[in-house]
C-alpha atoms as a PDB file:
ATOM      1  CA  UNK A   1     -52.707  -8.383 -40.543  1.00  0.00           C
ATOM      2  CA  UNK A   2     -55.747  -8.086 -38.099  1.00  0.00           C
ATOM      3  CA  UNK A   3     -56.214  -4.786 -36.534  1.00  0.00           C
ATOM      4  CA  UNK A   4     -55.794  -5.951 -33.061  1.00  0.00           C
ATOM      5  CA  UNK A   5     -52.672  -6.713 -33.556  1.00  0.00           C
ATOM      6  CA  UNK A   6     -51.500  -3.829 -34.954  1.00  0.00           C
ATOM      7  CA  UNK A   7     -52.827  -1.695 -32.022  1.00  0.00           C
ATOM      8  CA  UNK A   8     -51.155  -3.793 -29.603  1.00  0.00           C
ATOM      9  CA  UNK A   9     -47.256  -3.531 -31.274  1.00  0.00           C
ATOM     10  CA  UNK A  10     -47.919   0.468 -31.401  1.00  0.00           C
ATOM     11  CA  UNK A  11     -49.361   0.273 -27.941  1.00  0.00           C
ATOM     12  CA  UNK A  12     -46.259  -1.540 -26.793  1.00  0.00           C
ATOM     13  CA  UNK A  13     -44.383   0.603 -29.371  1.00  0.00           C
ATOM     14  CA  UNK A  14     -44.870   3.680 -27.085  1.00  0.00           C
ATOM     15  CA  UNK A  15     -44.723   2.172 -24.279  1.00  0.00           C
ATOM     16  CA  UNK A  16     -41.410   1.569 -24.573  1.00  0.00           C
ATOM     17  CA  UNK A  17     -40.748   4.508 -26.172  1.00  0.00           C
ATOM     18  CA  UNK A  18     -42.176   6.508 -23.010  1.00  0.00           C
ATOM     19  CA  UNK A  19     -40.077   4.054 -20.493  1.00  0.00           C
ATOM     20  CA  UNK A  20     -36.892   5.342 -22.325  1.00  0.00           C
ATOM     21  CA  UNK A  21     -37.585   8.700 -22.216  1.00  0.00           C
ATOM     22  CA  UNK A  22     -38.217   8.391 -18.486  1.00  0.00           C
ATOM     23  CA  UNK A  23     -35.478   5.942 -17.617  1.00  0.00           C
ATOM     24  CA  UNK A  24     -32.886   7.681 -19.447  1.00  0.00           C
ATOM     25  CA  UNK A  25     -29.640   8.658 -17.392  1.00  0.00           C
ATOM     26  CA  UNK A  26     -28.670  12.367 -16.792  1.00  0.00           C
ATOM     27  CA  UNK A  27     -25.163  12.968 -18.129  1.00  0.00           C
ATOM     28  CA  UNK A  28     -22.414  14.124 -15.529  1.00  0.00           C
ATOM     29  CA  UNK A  29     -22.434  17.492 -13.969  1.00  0.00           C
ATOM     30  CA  UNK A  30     -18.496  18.101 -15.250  1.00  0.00           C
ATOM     31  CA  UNK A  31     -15.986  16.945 -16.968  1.00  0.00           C
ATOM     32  CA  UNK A  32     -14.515  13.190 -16.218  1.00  0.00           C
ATOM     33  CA  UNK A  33     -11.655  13.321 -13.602  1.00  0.00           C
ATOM     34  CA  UNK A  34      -8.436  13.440 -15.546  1.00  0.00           C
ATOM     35  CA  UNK A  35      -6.612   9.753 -14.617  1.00  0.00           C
ATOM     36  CA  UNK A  36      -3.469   9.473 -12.451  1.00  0.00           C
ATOM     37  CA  UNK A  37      -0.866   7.711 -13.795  1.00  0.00           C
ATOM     38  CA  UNK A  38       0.006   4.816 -11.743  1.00  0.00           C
ATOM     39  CA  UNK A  39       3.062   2.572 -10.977  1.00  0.00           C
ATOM     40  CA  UNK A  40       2.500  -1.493 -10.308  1.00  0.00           C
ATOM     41  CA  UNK A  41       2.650  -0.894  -6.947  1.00  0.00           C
ATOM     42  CA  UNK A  42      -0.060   1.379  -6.644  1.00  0.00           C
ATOM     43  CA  UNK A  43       1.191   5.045  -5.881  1.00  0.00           C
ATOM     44  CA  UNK A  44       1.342   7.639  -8.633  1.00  0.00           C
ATOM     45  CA  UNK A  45       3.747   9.098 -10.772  1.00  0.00           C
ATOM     46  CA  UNK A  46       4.868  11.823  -8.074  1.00  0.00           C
ATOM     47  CA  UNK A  47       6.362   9.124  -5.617  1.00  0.00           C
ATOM     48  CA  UNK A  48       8.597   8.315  -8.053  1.00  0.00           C
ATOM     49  CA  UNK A  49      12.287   9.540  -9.149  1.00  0.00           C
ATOM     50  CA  UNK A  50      12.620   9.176 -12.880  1.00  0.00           C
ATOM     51  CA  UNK A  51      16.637   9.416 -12.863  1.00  0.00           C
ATOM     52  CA  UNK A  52      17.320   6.516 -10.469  1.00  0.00           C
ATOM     53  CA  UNK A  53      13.717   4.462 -10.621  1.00  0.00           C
ATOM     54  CA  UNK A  54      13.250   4.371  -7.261  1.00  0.00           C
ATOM     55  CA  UNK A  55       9.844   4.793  -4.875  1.00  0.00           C
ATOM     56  CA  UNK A  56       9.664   7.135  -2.096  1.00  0.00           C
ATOM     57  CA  UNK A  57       6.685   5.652  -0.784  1.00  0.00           C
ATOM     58  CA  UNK A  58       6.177   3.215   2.249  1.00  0.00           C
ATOM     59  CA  UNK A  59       4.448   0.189   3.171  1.00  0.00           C
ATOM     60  CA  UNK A  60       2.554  -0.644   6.104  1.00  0.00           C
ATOM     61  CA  UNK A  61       3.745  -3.879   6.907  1.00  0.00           C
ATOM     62  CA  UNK A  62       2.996  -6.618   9.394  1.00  0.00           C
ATOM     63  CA  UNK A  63       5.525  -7.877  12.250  1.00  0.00           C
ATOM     64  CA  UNK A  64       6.034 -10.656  14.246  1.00  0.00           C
ATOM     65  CA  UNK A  65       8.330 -11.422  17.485  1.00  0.00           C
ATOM     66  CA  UNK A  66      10.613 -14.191  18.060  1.00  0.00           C
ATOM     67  CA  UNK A  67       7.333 -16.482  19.224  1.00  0.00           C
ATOM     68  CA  UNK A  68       5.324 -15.561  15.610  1.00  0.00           C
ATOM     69  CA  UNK A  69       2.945 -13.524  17.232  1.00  0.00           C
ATOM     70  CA  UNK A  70       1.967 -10.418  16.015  1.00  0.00           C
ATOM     71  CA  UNK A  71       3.423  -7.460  16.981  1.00  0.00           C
ATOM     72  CA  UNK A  72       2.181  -4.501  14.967  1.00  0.00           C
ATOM     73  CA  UNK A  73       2.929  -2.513  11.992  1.00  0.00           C
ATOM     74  CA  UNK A  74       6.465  -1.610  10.521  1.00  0.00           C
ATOM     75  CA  UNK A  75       6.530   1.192   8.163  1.00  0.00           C
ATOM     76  CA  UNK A  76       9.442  -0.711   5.077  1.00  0.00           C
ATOM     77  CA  UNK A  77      10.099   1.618   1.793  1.00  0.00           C
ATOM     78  CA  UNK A  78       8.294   0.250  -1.204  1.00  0.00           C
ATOM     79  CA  UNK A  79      10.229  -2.093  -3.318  1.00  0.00           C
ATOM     80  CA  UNK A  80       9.172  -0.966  -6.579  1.00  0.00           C
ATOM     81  CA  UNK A  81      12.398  -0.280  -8.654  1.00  0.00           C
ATOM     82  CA  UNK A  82      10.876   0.976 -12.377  1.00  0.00           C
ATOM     83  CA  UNK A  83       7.600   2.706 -13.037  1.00  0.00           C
ATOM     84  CA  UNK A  84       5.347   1.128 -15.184  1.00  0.00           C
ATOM     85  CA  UNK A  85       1.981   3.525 -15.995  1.00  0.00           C
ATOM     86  CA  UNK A  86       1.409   5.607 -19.186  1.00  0.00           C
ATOM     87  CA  UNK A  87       4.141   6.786 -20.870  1.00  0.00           C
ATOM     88  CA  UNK A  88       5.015   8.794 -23.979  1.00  0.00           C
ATOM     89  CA  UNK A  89       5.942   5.914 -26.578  1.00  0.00           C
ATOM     90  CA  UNK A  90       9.152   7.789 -27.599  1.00  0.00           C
ATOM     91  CA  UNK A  91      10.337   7.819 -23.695  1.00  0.00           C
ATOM     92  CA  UNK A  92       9.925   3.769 -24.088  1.00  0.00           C
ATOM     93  CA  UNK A  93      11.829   2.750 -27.265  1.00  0.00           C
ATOM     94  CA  UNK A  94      13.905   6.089 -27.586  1.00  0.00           C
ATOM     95  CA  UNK A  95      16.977   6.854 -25.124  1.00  0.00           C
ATOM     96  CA  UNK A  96      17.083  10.566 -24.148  1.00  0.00           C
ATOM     97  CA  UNK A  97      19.193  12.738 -26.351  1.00  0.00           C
ATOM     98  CA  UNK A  98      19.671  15.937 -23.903  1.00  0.00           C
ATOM     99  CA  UNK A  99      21.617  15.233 -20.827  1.00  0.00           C
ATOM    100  CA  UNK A 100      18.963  15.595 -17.704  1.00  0.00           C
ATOM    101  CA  UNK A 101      18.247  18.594 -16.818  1.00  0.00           C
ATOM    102  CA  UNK A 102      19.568  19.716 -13.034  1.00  0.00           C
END
């Protein structure tokens, strides 16, 4: 190989070596924010009663009078009837064996 050549790879060798060095990202200050489990409708895990499967959030709905036009917002419970986020595997396959706890 020809000299030249040579001295341009290293030159463009460093070069990128240098632009990584620079460019590199800074790692996060903390630790990652622990994730909230999360139903299909959207709310978490604490608007939700595990014994009967029901939401206690509500849902900003629009309404309409006897004409169609609109009238505003009605505030309707969510529909949601089963939580679907992360779950222990055993909790999905596995029935409970101890009564719930009251």
């Amino acid at each position: 190989m020809e000299p030249v050549s040579l001295v341009v790879g290293a030159v463009l060798l460093a070069a990128g070596f240098v632009a990584g060095r620079i460019g590199r990202r800074r790692p996060p200050a903390g630790p990652p924010p622990l994730p909230t489990p999360v139903c299909g409708c959207g709310h978490t895990l604490s608007q939700h009663d595990t014994a009967t499967n029901t939401c206690y959030a509500e849902l900003r709905r629009d309404s309409y009078d006897k004409r169609g036009r609109w009238a505003g917002h009605t505030w309707v419970p969510c529909t949601c009837r089963q939580y679907v986020g992360p779950r222990p595997i055993d909790e999905v396959f596995v029935p409970r064996v101890l009564p719930p706890a009251e």
